[in-house]
C-alpha atoms as a PDB file:
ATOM      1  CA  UNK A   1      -3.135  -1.803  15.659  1.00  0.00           C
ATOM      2  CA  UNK A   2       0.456  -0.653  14.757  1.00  0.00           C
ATOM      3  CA  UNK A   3      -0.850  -2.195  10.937  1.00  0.00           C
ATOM      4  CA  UNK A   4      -2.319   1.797  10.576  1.00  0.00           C
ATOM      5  CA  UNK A   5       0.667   3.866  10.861  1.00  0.00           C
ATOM      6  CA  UNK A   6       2.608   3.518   7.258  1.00  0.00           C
ATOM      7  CA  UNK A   7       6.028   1.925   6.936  1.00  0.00           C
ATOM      8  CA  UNK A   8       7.521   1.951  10.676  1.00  0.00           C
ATOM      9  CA  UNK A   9       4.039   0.198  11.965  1.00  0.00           C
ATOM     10  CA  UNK A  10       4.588  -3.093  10.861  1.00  0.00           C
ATOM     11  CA  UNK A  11       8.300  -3.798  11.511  1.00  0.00           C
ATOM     12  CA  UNK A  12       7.409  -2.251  15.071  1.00  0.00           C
ATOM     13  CA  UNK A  13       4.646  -4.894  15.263  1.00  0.00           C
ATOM     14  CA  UNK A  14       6.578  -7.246  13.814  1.00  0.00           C
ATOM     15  CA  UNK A  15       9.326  -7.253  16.146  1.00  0.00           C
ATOM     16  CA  UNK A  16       7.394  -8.767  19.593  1.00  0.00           C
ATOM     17  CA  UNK A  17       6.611 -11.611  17.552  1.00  0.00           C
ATOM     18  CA  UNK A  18       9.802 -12.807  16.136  1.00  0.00           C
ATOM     19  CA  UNK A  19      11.570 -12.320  19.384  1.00  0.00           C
ATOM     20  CA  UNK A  20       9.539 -14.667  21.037  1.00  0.00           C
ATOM     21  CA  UNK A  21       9.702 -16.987  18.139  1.00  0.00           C
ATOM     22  CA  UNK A  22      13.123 -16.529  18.897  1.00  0.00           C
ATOM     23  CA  UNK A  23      13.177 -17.060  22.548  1.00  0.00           C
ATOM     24  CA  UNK A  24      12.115 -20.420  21.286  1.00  0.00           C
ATOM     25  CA  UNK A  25      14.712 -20.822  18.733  1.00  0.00           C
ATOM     26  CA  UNK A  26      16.372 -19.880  16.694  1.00  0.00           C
ATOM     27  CA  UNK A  27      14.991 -21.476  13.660  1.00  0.00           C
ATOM     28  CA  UNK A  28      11.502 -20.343  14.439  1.00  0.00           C
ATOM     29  CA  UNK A  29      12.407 -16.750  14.775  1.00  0.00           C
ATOM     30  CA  UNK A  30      13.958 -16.839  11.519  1.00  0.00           C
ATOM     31  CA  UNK A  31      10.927 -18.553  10.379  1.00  0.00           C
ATOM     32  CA  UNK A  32       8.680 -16.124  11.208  1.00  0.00           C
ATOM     33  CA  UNK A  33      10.864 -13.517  10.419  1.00  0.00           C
ATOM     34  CA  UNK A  34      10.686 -14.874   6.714  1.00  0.00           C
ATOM     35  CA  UNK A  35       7.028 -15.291   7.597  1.00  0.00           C
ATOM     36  CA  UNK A  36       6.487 -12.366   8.043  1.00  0.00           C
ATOM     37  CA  UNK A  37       8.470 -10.559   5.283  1.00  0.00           C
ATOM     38  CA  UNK A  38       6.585 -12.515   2.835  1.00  0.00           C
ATOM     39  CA  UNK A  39       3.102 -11.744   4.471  1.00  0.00           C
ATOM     40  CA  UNK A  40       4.377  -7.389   4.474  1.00  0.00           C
ATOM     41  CA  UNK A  41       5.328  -7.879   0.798  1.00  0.00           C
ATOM     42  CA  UNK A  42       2.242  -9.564  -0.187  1.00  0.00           C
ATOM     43  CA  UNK A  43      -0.167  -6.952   1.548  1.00  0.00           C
ATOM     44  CA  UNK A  44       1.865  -4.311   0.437  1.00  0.00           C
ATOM     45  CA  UNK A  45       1.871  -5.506  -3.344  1.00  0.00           C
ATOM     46  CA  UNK A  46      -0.894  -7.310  -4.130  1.00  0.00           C
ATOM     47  CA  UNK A  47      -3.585  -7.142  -1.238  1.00  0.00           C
ATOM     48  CA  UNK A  48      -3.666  -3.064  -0.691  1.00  0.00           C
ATOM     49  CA  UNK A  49      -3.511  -2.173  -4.074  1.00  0.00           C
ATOM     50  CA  UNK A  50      -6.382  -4.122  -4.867  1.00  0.00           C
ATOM     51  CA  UNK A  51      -8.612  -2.935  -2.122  1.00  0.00           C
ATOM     52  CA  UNK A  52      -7.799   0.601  -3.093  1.00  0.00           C
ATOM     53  CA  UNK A  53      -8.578  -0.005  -6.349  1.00  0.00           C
ATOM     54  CA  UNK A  54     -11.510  -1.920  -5.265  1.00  0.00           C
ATOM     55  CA  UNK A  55     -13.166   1.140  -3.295  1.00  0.00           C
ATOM     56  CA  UNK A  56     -11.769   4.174  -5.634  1.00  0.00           C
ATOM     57  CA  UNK A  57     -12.694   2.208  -9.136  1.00  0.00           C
ATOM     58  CA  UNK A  58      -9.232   2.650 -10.642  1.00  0.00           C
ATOM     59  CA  UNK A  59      -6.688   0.285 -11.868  1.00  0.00           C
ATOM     60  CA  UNK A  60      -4.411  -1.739  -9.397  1.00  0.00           C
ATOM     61  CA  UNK A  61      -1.142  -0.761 -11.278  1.00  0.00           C
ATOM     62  CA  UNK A  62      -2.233   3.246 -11.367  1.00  0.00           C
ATOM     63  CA  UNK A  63      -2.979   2.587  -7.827  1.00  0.00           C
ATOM     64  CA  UNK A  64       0.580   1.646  -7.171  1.00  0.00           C
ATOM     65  CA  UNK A  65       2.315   4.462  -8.954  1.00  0.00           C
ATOM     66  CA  UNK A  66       0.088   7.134  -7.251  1.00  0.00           C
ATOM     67  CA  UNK A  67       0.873   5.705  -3.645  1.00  0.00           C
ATOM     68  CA  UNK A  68       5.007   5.623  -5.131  1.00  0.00           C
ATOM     69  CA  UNK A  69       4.309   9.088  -6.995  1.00  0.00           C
ATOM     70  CA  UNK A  70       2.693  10.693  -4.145  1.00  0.00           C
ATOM     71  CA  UNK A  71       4.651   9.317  -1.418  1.00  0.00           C
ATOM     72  CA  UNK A  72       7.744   9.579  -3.194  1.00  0.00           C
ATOM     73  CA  UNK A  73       6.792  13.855  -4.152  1.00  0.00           C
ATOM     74  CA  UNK A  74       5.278  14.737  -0.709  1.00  0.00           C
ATOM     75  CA  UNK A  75       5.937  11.812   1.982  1.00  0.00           C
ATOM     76  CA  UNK A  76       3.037  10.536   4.484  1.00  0.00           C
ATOM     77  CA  UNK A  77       0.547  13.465   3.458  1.00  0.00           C
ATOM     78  CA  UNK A  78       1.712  12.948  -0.526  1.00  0.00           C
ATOM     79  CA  UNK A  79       1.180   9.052   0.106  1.00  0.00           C
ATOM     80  CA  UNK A  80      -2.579  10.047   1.860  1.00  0.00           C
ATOM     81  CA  UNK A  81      -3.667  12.241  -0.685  1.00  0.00           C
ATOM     82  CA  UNK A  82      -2.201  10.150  -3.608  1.00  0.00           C
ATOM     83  CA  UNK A  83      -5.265   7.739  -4.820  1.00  0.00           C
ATOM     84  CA  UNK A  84      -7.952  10.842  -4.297  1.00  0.00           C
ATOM     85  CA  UNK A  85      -5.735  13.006  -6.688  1.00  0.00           C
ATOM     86  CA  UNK A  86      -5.448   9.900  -8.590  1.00  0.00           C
ATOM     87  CA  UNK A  87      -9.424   9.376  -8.969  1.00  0.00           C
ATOM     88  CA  UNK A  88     -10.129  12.954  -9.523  1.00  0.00           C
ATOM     89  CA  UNK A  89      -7.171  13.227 -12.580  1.00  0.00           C
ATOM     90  CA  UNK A  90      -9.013  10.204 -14.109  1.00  0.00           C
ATOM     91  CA  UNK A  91     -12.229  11.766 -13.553  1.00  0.00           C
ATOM     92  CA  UNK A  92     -11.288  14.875 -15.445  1.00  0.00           C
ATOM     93  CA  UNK A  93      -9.679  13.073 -18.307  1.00  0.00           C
ATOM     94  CA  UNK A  94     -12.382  10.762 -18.347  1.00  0.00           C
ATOM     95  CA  UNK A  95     -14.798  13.647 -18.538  1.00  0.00           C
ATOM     96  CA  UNK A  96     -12.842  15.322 -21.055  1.00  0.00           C
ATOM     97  CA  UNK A  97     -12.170  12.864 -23.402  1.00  0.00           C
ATOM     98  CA  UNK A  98     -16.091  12.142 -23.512  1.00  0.00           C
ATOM     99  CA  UNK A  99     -17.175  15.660 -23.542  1.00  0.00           C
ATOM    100  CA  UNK A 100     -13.710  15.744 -26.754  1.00  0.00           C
ATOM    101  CA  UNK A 101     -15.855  12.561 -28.144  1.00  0.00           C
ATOM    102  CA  UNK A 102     -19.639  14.181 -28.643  1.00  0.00           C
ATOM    103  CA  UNK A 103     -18.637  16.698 -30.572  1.00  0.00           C
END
């Protein structure tokens, strides 16, 4: 549930988990510590991106630097708003460069 709210969410939800791993030892808390790193990274890199892109129609990588661009320019609301204003730029250009084209 805590996977929804950006950046502090998953090291919140995170946390439970490797300190019981770690009540265990302390081998498997820093193996699912690393565990889980890798799993963040992954989703954050690879899997989101793609799903975005998936659903909006735009390219993984512009995906990426909208979410960094927007987030980056106006924080949790810039990060929201990021792929929309992403999709709608490529719209226009899109638009423009084939309305350019017929004439």
């Amino acid at each position: 549930m805590l996977e929804v709210v950006p950046v502090v969410g998953p090291i919140v939800a995170g946390v439970p988990a490797v300190m019981v791993a770690a009540s265990t030892s302390l081998f498997a808390g820093g193996s699912a510590f690393v565990l889980y790193l890798i799993i963040q990274q992954l989703e954050n890199t690879v899997i989101v991106p793609y799903v975005i892109s998936r659903t909006a129609g735009i390219n993984p990588i512009m995906t990426l630097i909208a979410l960094s661009v927007g987030g980056r320019l106006g924080g949790l609301l810039g990060a929201i708003l990021a792929v929309p204003v992403a999709v709608v730029i490529e719209t226009a250009v899109a638009e423009f460069m084939k309305s350019r084209h017929n004439t």
